[in-house]
Every structure is written in C-alpha cells, then in structure tokens.
N, C-alpha and C. Protein backbone atom coordinates (compact mmCIF):
# COMPACT_ATOMS: atom_id res chain seq x y z
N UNK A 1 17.89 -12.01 0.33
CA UNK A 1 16.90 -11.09 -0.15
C UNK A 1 17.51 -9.69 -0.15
N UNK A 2 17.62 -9.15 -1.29
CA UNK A 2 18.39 -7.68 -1.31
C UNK A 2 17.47 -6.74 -0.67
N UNK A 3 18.05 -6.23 0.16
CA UNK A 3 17.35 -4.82 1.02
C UNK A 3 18.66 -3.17 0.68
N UNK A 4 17.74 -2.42 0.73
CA UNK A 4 18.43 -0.90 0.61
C UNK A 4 19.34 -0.51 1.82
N UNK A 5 19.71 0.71 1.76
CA UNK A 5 20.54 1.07 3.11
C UNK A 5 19.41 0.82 4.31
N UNK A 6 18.29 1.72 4.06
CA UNK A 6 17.24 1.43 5.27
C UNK A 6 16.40 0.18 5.14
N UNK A 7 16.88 -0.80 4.82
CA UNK A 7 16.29 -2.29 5.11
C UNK A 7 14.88 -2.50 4.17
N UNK A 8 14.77 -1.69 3.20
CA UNK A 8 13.64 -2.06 2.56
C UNK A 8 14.00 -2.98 1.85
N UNK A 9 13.10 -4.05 1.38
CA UNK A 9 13.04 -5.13 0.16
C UNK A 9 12.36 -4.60 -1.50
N UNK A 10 12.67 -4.04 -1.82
CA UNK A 10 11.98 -3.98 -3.06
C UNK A 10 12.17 -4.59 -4.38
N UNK A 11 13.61 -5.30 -4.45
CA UNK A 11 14.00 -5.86 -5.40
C UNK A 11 12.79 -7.48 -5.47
N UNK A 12 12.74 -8.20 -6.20
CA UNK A 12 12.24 -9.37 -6.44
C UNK A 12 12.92 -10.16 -5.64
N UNK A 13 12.71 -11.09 -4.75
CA UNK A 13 13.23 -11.97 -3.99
C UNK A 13 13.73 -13.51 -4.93
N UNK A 14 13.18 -13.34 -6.45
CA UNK A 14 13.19 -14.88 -7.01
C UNK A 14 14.38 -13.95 -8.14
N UNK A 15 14.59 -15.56 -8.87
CA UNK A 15 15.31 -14.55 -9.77
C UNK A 15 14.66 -14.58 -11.11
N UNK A 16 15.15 -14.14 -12.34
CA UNK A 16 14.11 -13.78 -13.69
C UNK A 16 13.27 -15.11 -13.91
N UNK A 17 14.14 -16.30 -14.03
CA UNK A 17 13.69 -17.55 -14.68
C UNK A 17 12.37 -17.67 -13.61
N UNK A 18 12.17 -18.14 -12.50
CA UNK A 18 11.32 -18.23 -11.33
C UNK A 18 10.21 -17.07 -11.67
N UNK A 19 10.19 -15.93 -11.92
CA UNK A 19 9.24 -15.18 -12.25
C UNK A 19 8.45 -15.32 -13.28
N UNK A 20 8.98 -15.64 -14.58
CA UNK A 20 8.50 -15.92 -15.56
C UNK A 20 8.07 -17.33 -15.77
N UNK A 21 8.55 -18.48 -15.37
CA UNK A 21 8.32 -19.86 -15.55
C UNK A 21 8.15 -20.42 -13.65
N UNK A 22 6.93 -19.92 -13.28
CA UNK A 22 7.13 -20.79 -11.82
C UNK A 22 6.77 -21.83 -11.07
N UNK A 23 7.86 -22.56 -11.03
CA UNK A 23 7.43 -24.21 -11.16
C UNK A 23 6.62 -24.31 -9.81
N UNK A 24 6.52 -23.42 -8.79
CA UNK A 24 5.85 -24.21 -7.60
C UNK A 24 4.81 -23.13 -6.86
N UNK A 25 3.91 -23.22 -5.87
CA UNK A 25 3.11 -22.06 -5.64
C UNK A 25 3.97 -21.14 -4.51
N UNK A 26 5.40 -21.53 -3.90
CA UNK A 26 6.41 -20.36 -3.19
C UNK A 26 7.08 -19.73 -4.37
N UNK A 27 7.49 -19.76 -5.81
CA UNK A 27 7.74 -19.28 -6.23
C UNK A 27 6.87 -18.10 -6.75
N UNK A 28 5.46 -18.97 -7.37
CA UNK A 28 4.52 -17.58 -7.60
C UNK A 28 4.25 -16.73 -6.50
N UNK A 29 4.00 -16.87 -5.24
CA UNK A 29 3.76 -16.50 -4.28
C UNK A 29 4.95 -14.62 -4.13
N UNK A 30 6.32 -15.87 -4.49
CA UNK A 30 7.67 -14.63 -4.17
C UNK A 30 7.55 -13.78 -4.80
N UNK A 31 7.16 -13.78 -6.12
CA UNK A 31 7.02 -12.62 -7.20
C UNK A 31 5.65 -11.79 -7.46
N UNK A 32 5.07 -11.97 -6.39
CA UNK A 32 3.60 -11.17 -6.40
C UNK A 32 3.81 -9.67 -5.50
N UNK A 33 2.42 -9.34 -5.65
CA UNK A 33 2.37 -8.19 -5.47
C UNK A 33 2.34 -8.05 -3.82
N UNK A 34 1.64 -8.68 -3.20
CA UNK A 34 1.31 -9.26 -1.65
C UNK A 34 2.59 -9.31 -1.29
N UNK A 35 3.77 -10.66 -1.77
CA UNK A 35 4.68 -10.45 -1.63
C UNK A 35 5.61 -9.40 -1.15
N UNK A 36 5.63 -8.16 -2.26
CA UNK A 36 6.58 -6.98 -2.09
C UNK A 36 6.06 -6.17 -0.60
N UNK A 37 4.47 -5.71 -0.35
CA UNK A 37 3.52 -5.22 0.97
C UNK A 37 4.53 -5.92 1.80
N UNK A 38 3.62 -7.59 2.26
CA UNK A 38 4.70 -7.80 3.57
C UNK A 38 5.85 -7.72 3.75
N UNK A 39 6.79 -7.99 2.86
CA UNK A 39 8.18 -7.55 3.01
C UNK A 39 8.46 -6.94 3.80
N UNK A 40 7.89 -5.83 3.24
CA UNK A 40 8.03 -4.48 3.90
C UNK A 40 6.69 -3.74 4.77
N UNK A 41 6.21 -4.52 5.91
CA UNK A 41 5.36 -4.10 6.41
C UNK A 41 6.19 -3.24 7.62
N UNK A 42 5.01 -2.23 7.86
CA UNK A 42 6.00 -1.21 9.47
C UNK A 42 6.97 -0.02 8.08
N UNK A 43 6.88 0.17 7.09
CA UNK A 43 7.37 1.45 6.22
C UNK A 43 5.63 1.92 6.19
N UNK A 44 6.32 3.53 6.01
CA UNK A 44 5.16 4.82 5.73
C UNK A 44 4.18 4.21 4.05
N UNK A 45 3.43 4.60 3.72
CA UNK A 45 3.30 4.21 2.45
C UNK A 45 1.55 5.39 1.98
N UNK A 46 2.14 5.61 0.83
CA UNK A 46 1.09 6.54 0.00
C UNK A 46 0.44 5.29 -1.10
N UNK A 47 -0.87 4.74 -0.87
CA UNK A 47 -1.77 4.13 -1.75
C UNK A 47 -2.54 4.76 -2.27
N UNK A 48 -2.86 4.57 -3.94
CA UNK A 48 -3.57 5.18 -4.47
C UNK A 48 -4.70 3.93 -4.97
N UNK A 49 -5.96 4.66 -5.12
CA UNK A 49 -7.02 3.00 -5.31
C UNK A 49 -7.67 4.05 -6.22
N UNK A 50 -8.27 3.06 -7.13
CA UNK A 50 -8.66 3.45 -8.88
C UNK A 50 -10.28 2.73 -8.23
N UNK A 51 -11.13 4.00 -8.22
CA UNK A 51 -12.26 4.21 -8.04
C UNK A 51 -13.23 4.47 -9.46
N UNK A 52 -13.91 3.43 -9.23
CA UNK A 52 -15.04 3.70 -11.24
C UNK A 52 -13.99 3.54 -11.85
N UNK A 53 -14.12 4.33 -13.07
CA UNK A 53 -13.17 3.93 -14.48
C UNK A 53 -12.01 4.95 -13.83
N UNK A 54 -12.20 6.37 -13.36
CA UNK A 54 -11.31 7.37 -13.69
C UNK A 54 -11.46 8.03 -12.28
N UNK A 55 -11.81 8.06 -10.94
CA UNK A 55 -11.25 8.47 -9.69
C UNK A 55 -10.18 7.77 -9.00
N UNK A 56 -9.02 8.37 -8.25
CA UNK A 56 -8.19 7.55 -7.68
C UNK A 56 -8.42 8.37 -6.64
N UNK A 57 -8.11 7.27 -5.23
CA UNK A 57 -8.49 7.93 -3.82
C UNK A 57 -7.13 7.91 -3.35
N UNK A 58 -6.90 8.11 -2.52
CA UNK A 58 -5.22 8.15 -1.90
C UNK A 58 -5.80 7.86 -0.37
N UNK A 59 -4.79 6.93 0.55
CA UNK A 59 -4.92 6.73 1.39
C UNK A 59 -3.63 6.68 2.14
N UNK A 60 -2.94 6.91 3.22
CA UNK A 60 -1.83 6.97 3.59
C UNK A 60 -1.70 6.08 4.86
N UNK A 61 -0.63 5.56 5.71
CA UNK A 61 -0.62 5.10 6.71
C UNK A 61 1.08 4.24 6.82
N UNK A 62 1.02 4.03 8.05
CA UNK A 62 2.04 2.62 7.82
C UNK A 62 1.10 1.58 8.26
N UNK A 63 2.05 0.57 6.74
CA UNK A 63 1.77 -0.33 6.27
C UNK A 63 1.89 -1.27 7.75
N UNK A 64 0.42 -2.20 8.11
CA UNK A 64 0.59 -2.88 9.34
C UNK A 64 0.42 -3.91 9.09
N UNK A 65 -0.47 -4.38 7.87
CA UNK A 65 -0.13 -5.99 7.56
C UNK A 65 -0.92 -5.91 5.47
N UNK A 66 -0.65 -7.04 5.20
CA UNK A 66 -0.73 -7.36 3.94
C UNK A 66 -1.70 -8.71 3.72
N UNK A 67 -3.08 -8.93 3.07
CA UNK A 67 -3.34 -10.24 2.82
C UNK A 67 -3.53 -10.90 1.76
N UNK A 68 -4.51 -11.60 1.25
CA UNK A 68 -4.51 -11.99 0.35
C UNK A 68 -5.47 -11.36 -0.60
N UNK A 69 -6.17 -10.52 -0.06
CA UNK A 69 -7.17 -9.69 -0.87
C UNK A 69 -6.81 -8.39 -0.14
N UNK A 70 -6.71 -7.80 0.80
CA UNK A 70 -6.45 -6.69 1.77
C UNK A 70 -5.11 -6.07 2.16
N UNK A 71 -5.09 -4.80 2.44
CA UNK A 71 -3.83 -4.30 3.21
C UNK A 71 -4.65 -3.47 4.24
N UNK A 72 -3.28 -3.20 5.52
CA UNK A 72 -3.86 -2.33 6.74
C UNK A 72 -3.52 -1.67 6.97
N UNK A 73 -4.06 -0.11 6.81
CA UNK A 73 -2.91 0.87 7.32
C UNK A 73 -3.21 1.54 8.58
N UNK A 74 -1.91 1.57 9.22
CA UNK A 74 -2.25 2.37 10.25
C UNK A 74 -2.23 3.96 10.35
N UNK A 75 -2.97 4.74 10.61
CA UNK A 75 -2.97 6.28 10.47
C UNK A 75 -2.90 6.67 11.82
N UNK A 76 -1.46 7.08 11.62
CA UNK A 76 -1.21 7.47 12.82
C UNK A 76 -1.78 9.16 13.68
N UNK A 77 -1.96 10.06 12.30
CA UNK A 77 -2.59 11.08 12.69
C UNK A 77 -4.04 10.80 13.65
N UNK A 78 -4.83 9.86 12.92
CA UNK A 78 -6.24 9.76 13.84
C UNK A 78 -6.24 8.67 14.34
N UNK A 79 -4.94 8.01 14.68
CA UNK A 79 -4.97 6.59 15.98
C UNK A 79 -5.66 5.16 15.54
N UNK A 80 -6.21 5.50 13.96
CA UNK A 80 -6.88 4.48 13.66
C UNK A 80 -6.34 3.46 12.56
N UNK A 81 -6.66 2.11 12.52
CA UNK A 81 -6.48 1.05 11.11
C UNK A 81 -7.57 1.67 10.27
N UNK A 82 -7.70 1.12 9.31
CA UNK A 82 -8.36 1.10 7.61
C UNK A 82 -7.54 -0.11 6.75
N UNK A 83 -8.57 -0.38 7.01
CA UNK A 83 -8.63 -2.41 5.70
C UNK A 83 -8.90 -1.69 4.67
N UNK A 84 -7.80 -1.56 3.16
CA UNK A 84 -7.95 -1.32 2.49
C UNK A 84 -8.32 -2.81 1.15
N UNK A 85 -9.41 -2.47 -0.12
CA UNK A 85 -9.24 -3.72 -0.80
C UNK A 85 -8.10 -3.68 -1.55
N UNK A 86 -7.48 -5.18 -1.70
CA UNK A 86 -6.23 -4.94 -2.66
C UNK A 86 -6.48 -4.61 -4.02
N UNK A 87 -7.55 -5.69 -4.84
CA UNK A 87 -7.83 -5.42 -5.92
C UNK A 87 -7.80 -3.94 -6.66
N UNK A 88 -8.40 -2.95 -5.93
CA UNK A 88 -8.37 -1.57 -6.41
C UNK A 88 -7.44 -0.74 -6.37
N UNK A 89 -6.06 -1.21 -5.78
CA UNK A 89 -4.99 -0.97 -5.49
C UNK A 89 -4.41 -0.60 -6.70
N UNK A 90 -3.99 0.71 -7.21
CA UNK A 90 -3.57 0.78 -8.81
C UNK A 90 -1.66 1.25 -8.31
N UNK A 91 -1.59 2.14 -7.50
CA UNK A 91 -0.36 3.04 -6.92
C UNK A 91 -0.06 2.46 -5.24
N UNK A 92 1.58 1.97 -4.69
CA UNK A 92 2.02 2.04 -3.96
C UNK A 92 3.27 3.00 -3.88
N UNK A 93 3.46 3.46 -2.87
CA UNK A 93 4.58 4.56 -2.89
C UNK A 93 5.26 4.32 -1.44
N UNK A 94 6.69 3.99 -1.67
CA UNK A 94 6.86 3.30 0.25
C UNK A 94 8.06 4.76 0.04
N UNK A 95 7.80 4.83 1.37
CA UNK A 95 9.06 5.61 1.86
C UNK A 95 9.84 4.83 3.02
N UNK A 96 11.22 5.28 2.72
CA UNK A 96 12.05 4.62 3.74
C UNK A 96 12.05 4.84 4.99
N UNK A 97 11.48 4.75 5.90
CA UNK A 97 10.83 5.54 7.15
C UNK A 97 9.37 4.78 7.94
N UNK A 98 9.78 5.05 9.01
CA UNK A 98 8.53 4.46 9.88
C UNK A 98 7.31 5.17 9.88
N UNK A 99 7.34 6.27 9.87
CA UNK A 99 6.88 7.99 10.52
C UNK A 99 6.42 8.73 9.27
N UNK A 100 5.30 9.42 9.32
CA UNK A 100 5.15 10.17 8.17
C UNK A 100 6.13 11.06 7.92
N UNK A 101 6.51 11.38 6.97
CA UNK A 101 7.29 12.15 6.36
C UNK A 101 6.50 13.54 6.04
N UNK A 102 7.61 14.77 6.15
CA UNK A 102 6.76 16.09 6.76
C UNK A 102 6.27 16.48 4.90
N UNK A 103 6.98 16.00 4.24
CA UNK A 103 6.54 16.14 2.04
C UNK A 103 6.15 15.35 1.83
N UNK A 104 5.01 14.86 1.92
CA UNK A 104 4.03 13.98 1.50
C UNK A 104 3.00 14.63 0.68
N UNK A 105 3.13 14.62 -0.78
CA UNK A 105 2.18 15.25 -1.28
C UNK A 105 0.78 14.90 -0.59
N UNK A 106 -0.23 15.86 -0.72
CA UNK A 106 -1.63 15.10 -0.06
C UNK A 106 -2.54 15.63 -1.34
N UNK A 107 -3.45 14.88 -1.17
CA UNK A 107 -4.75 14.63 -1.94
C UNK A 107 -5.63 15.21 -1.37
N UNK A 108 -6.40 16.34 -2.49
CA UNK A 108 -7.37 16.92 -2.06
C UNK A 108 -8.73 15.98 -1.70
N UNK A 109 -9.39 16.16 -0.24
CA UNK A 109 -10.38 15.22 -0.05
C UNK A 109 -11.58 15.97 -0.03
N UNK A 110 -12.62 14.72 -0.77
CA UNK A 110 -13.75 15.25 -1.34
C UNK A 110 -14.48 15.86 -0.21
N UNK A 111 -14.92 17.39 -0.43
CA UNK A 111 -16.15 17.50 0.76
C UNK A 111 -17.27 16.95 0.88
N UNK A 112 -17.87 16.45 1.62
CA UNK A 112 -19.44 16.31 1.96
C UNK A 112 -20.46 17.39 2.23
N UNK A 113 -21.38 17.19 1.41
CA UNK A 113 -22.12 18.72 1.68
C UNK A 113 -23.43 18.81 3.35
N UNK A 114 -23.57 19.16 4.01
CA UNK A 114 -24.32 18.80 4.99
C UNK A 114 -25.58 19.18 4.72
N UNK A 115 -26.45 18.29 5.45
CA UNK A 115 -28.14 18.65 4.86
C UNK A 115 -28.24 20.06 5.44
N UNK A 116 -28.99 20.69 5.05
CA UNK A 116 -29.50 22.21 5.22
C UNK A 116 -30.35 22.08 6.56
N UNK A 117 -30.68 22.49 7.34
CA UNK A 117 -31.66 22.71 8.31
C UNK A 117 -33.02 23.43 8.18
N UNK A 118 -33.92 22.83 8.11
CA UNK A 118 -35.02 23.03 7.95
C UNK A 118 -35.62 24.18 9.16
N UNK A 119 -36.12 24.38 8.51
CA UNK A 119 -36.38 26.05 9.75
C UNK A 119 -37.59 26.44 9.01
C-alpha cells in the first residue's frame, strides 16, 4: 500500500482494473471512500459537509475512526468527539500531522442570536 514520507495512504490501494471492474466486495470496499478515512485514521483533517442545496459547514478534528455511514473527530481544542454523517461529506482535507496545524484556514461560525430579556 503506497504511503508518503509521513505515512499517509492516499494513493488507491487496488489497482485501475479492480476499481473500475470489481469482481469481489474487498475490492469495492478498497476503492471507496471509507476506505481512504480509515487508512488514515489518527491524521488532522478539515471536513467540509454540504448543508441544503448551497451551505457547507466545516468541521475539524483528528480523524478517530471511520464507518460505514459516519466519521469521528476528535477536537482536541474542546476535549470532545463529534459523529459526523458521511453522506453529507462533500470536502476532506488531511494534513500530514497528528496535531492541529497553527494555518488552518477557519470558517466563519454562524452566530446564534440570544433571546432578549424581558424586563
């Protein structure tokens, strides 16, 4: 399985023929999208999820596991997981690294407006 200098997998683990014609369910399996996630679970990663027709949310974390509908990230700033759905998953972005990285573009997050106080 080809990995980079820092041990990432990103190349396809099958080769062309197997991707395109796959005779068995480990071959479809190798060339999916789930696939590429666990590979490389424990890298930093910037997800973007396609909200309605035209919002994308951004979520960041390292990547802690991958399923068959789901990914988990861990955010290490607030100590917490977040089960993200895969389906809405439009953007992955891995960095070679465990640790957030200090250039991480960020995404402006929506405010919430607070109820007014009645007085």
């Amino acid at each position: 399985m080809p990995m980079d200098a820092m041990g990432m997998t990103m190349a396809p683990t099958t080769d062309a023929q197997e991707v395109l014609d796959p005779q068995n369910v480990e071959q479809v399996y190798a060339s999916s999208f789930v696939s590429v996630l666990t590979e490389n679970l424990g890298y930093y990663v910037v997800v973007e999820f396609l909200i309605g027709t035209s919002g994308l949310v951004q979520k960041e974390g390292i990547l802690y596991n991958a399923g068959n509908n789901f990914i988990t990230l861990y955010q290490t700033a607030e100590d917490r997981y977040v089960v993200c759905d895969l389906y809405s998953i439009k953007f992955v972005t891995f960095y070679d690294r465990h640790t957030p990285p200090a250039n991480v573009p960020r995404q402006p997050q929506p405010t919430i407006p607070r109820p007014r106080a009645m007085g």
